[in-house]
PDB file of N, CA and C in Angstrom:
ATOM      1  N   UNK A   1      81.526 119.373 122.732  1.00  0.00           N
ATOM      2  CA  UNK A   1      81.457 117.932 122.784  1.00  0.00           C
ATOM      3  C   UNK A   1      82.866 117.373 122.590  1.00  0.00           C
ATOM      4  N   UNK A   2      82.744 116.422 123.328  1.00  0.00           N
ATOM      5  CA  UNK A   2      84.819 115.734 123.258  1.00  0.00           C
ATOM      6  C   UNK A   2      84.491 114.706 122.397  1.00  0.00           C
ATOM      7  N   UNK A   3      85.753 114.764 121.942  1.00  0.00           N
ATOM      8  CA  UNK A   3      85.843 114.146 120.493  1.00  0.00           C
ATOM      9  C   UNK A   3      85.315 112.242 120.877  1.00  0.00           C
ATOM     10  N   UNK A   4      85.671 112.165 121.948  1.00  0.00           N
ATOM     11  CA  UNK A   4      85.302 110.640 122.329  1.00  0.00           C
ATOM     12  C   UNK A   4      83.582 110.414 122.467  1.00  0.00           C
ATOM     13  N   UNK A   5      83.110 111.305 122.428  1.00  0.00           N
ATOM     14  CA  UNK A   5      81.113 111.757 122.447  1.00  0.00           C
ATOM     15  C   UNK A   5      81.044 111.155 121.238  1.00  0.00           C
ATOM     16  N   UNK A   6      81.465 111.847 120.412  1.00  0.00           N
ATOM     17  CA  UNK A   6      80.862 111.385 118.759  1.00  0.00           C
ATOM     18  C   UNK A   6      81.115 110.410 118.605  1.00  0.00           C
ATOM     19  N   UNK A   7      80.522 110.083 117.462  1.00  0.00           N
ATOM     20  CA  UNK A   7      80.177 108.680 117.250  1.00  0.00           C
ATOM     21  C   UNK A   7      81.202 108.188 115.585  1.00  0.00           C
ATOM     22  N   UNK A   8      81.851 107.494 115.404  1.00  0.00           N
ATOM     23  CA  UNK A   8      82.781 106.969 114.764  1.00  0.00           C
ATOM     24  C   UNK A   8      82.527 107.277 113.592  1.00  0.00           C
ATOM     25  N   UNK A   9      81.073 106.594 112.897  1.00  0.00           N
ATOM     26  CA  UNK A   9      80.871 107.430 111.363  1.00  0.00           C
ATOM     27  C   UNK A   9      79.877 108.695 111.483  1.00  0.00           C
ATOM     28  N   UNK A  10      79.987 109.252 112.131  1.00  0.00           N
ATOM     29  CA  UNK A  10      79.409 110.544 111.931  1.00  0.00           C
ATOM     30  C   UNK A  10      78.840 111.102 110.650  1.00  0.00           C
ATOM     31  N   UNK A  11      78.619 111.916 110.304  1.00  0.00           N
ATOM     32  CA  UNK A  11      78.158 112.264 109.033  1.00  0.00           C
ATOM     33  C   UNK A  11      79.530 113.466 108.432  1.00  0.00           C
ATOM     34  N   UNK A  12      79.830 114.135 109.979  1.00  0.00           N
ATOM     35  CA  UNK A  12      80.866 114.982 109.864  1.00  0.00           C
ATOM     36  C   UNK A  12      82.539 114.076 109.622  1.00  0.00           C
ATOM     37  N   UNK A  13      82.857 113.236 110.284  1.00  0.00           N
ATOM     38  CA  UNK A  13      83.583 112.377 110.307  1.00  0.00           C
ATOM     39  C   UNK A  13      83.883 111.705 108.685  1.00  0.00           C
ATOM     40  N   UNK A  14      82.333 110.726 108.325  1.00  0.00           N
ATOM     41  CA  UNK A  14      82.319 110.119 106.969  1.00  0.00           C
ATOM     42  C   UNK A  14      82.759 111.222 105.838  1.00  0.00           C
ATOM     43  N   UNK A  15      82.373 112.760 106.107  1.00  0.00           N
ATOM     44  CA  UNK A  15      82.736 113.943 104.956  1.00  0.00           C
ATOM     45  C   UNK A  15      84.122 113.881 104.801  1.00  0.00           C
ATOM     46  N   UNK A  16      85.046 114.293 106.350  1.00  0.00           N
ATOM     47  CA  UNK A  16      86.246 114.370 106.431  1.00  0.00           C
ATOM     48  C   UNK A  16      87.227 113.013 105.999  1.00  0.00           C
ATOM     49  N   UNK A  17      86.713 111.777 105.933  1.00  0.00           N
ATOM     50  CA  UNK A  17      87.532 110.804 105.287  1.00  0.00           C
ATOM     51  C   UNK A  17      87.556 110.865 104.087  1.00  0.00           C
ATOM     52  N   UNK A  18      86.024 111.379 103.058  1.00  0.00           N
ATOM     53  CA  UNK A  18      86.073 111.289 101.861  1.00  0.00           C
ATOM     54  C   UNK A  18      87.014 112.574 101.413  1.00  0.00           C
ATOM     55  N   UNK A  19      86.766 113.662 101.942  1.00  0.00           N
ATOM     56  CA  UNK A  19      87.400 114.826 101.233  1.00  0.00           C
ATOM     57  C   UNK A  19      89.153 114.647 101.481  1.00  0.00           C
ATOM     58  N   UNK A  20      89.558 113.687 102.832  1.00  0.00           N
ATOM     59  CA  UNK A  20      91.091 113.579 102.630  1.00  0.00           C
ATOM     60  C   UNK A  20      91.669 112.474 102.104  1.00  0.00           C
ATOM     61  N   UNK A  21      90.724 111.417 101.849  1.00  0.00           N
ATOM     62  CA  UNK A  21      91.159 110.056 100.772  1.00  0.00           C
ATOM     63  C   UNK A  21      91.313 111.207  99.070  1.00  0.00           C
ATOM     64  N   UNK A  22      90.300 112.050  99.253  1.00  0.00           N
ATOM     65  CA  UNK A  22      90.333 112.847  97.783  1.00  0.00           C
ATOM     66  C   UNK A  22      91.573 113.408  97.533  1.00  0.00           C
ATOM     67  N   UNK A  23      92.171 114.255  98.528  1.00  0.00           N
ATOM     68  CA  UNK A  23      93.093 114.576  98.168  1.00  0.00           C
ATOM     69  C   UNK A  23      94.578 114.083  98.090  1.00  0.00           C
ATOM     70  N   UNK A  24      94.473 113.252  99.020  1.00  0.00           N
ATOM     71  CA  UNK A  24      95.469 112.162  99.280  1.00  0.00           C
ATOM     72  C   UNK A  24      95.820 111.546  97.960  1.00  0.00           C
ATOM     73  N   UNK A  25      94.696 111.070  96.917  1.00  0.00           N
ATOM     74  CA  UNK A  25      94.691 110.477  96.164  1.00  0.00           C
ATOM     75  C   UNK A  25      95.250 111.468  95.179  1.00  0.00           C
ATOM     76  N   UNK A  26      94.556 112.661  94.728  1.00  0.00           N
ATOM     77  CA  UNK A  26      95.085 113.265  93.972  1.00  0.00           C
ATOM     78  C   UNK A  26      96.792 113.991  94.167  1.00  0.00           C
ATOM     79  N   UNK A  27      96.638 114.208  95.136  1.00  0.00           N
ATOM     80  CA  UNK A  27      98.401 114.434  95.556  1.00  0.00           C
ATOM     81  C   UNK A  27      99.567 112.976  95.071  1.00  0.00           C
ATOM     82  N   UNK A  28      98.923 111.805  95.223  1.00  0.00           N
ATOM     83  CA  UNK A  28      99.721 110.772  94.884  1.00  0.00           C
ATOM     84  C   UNK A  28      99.887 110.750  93.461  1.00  0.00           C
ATOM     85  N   UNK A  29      98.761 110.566  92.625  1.00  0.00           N
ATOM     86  CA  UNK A  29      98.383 110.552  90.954  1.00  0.00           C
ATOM     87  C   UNK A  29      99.745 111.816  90.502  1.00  0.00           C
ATOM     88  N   UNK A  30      99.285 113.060  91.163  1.00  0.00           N
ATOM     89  CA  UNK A  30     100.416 114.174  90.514  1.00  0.00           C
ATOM     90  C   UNK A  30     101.908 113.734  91.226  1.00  0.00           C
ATOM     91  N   UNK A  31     101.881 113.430  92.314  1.00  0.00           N
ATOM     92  CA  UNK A  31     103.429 112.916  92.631  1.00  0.00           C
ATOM     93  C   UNK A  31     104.217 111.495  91.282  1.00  0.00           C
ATOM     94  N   UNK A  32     102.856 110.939  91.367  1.00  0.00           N
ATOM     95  CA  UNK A  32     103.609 109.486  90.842  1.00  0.00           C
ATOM     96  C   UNK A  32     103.852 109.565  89.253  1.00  0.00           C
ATOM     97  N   UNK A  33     103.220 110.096  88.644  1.00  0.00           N
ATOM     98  CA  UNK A  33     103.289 110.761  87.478  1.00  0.00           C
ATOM     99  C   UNK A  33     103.595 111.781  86.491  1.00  0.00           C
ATOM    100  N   UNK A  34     103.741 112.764  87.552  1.00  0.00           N
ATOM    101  CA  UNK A  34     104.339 113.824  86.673  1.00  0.00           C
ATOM    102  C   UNK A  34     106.298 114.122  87.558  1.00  0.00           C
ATOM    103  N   UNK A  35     105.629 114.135  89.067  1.00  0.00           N
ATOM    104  CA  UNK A  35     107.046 114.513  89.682  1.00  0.00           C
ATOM    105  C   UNK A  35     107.988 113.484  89.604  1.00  0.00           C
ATOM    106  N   UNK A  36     107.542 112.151  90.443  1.00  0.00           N
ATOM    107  CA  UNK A  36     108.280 111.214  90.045  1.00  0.00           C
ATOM    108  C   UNK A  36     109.359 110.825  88.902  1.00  0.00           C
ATOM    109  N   UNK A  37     108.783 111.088  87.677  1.00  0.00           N
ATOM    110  CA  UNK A  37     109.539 110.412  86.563  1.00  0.00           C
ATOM    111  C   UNK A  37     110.138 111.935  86.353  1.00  0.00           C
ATOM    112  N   UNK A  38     109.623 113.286  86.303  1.00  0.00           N
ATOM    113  CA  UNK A  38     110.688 114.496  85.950  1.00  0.00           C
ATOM    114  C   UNK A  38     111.354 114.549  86.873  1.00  0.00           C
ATOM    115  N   UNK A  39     111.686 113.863  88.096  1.00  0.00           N
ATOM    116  CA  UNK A  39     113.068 113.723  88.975  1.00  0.00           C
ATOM    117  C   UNK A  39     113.932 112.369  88.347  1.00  0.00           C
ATOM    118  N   UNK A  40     113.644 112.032  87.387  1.00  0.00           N
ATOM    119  CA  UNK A  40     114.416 110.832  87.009  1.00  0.00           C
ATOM    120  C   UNK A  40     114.096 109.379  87.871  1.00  0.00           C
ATOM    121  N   UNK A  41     113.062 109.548  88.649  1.00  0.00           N
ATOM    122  CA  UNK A  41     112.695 108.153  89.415  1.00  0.00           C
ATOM    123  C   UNK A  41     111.437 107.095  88.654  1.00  0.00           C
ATOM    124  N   UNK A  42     111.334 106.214  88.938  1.00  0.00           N
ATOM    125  CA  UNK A  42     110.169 105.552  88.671  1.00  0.00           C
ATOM    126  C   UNK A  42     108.754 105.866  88.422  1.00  0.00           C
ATOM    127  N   UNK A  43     108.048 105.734  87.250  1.00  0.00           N
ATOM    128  CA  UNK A  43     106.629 106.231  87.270  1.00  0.00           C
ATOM    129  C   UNK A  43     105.688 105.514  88.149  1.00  0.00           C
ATOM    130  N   UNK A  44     105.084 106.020  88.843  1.00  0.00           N
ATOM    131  CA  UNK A  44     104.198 104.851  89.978  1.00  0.00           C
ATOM    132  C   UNK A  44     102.444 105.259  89.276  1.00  0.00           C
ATOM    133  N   UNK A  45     102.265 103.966  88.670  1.00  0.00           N
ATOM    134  CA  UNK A  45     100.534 104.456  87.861  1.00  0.00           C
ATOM    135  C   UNK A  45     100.281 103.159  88.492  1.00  0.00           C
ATOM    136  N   UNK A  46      99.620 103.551  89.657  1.00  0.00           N
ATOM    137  CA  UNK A  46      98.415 102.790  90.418  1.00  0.00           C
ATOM    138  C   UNK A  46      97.300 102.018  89.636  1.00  0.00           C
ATOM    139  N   UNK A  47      96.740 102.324  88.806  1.00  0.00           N
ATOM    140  CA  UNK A  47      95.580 101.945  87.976  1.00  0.00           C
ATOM    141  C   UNK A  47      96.239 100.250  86.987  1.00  0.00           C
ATOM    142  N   UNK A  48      97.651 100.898  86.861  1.00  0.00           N
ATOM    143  CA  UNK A  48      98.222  99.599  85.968  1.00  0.00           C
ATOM    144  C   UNK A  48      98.252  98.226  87.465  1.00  0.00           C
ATOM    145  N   UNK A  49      98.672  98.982  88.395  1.00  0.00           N
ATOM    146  CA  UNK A  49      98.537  98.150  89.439  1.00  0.00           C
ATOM    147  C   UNK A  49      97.339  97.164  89.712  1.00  0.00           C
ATOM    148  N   UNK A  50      96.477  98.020  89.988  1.00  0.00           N
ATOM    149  CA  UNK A  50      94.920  97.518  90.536  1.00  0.00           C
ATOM    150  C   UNK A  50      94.638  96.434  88.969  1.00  0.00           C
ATOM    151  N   UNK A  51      95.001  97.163  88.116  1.00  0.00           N
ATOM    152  CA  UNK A  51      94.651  95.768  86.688  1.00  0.00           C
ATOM    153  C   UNK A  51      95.217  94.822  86.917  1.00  0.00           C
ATOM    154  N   UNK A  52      96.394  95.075  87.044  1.00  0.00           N
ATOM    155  CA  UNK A  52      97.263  93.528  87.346  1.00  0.00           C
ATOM    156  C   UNK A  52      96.587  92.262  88.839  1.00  0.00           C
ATOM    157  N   UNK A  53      95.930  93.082  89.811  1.00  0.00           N
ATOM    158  CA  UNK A  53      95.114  92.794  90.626  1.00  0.00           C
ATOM    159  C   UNK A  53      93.848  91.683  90.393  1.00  0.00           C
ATOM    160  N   UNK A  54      93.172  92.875  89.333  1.00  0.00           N
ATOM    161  CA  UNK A  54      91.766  92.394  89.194  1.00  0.00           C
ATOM    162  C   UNK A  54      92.187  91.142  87.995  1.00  0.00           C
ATOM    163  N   UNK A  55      93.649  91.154  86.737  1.00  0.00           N
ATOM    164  CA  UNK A  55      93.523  90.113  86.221  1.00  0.00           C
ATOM    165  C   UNK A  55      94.054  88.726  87.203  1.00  0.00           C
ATOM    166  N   UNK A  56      94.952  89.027  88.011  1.00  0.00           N
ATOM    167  CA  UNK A  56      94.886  88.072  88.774  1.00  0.00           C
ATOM    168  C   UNK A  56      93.961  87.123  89.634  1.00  0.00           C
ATOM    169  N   UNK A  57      93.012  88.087  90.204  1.00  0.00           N
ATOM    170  CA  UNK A  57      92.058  87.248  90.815  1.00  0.00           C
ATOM    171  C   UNK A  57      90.952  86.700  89.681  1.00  0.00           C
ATOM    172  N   UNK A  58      90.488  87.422  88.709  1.00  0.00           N
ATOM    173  CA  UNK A  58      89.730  87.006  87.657  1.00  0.00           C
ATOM    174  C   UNK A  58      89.870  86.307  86.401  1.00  0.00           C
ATOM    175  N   UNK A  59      91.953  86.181  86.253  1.00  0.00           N
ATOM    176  CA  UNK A  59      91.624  85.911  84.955  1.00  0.00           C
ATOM    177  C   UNK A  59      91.943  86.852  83.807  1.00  0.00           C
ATOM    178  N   UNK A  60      91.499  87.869  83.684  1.00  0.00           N
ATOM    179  CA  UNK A  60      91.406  89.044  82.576  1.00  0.00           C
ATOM    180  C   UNK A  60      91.519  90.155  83.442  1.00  0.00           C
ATOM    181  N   UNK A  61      92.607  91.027  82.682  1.00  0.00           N
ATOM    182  CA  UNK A  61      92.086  92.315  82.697  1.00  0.00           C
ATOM    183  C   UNK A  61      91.197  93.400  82.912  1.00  0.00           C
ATOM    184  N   UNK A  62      90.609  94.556  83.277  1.00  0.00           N
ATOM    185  CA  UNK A  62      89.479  95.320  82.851  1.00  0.00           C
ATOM    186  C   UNK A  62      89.574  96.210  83.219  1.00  0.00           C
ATOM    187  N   UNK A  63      90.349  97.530  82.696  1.00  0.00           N
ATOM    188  CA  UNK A  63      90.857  98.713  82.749  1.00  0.00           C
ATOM    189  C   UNK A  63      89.535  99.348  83.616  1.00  0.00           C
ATOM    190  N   UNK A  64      87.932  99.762  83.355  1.00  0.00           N
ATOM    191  CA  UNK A  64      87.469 100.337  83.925  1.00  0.00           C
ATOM    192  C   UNK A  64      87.434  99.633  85.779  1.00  0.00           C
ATOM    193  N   UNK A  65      87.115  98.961  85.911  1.00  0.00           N
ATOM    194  CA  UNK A  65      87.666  98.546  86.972  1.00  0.00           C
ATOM    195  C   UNK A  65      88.137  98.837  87.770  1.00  0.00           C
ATOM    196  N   UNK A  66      89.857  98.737  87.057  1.00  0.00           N
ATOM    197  CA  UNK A  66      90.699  99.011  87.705  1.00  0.00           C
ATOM    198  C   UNK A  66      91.323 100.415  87.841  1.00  0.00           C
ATOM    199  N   UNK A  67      90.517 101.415  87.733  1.00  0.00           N
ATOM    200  CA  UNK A  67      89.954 102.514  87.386  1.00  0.00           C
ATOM    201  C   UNK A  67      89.425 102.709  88.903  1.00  0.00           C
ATOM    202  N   UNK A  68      88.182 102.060  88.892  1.00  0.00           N
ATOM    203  CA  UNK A  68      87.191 101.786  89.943  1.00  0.00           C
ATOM    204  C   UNK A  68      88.034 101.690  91.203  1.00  0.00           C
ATOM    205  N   UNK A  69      88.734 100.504  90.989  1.00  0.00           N
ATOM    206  CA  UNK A  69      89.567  99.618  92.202  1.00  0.00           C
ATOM    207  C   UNK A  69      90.279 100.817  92.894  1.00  0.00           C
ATOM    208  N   UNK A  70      91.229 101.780  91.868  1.00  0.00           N
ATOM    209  CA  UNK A  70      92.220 102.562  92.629  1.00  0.00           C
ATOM    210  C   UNK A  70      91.682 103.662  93.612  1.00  0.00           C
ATOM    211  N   UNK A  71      90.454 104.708  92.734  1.00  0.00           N
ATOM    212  CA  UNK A  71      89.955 105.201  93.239  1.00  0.00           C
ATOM    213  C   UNK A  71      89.157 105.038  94.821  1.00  0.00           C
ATOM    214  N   UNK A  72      88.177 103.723  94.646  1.00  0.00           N
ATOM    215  CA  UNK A  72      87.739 103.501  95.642  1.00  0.00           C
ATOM    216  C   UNK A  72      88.977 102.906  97.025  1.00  0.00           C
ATOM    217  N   UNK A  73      89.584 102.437  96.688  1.00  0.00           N
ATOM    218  CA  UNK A  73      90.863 102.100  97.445  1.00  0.00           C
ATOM    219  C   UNK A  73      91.637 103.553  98.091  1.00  0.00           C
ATOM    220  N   UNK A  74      91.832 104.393  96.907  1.00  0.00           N
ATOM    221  CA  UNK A  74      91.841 105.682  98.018  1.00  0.00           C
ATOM    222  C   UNK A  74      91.025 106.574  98.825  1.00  0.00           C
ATOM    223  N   UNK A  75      89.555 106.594  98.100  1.00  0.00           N
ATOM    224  CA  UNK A  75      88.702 107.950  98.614  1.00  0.00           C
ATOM    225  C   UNK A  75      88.227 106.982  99.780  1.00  0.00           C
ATOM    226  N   UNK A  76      88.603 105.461  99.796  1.00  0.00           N
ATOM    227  CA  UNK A  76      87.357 104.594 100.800  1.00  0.00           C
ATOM    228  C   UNK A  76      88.351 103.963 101.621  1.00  0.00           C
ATOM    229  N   UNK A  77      89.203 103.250 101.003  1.00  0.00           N
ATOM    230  CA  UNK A  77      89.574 102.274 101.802  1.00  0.00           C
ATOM    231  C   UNK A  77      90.999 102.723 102.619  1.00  0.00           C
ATOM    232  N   UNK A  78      92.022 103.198 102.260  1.00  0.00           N
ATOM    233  CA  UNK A  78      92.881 103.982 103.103  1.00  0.00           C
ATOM    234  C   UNK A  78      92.490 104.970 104.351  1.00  0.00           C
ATOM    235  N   UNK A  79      91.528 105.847 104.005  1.00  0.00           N
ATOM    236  CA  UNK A  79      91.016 106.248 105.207  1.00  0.00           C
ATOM    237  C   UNK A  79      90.278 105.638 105.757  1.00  0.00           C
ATOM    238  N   UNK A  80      89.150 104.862 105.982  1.00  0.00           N
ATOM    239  CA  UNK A  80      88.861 103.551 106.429  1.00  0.00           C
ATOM    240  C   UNK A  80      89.743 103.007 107.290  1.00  0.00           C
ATOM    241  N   UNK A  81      90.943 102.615 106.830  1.00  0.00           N
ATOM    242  CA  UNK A  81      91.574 101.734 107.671  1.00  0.00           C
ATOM    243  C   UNK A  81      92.494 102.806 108.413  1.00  0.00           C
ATOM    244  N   UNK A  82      92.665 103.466 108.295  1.00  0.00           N
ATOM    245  CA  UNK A  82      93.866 104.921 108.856  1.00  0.00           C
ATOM    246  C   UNK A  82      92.398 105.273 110.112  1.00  0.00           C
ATOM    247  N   UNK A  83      91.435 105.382 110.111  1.00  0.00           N
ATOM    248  CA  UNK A  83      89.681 105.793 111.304  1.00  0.00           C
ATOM    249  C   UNK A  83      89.707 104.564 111.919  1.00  0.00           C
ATOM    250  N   UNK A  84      89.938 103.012 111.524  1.00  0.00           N
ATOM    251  CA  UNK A  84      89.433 102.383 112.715  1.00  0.00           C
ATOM    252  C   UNK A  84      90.849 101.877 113.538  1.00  0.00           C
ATOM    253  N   UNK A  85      91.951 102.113 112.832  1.00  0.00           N
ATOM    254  CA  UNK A  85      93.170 101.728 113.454  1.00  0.00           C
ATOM    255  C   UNK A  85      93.489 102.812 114.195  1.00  0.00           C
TER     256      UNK A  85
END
């Protein structure tokens, strides 16, 4: 079957976005945190990000959340937008 047959969310397709948002994500977390700052560069902690996010649009803070926010933003929404673009 040619790849243009299948159908966009597939079941095979929807697996392969989650399992490479997964790792994507986890490759960034160990880059931004451990390699990053032991090369002497900037710590990049996403999660402080997404808080600063969620207090902006809300008001307050809320660490689980923004917890929530980062994760789903990588395992969902980066590949998401990387499949329909």
């Amino acid at each position: 079957m040619a790849a243009t047959d299948r159908p966009l969310f597939g079941a095979d397709r929807l697996l392969t976005m989650l399992l490479a948002g997964a790792v994507a994500t986890a490759a960034f977390d160990l880059f931004g945190q451990s390699l990053s700052p032991g090369l002497g560069f900037a710590n990049l902690a996403p999660v402080p990000l997404a808080n600063n996010v969620i207090q902006v649009v809300f008001g307050a803070p809320w660490a689980p959340g923004a917890h929530a926010l980062h994760y789903l933003a990588g395992l969902v929404g980066y590949p998401l937008g990387w499949m329909l673009i």
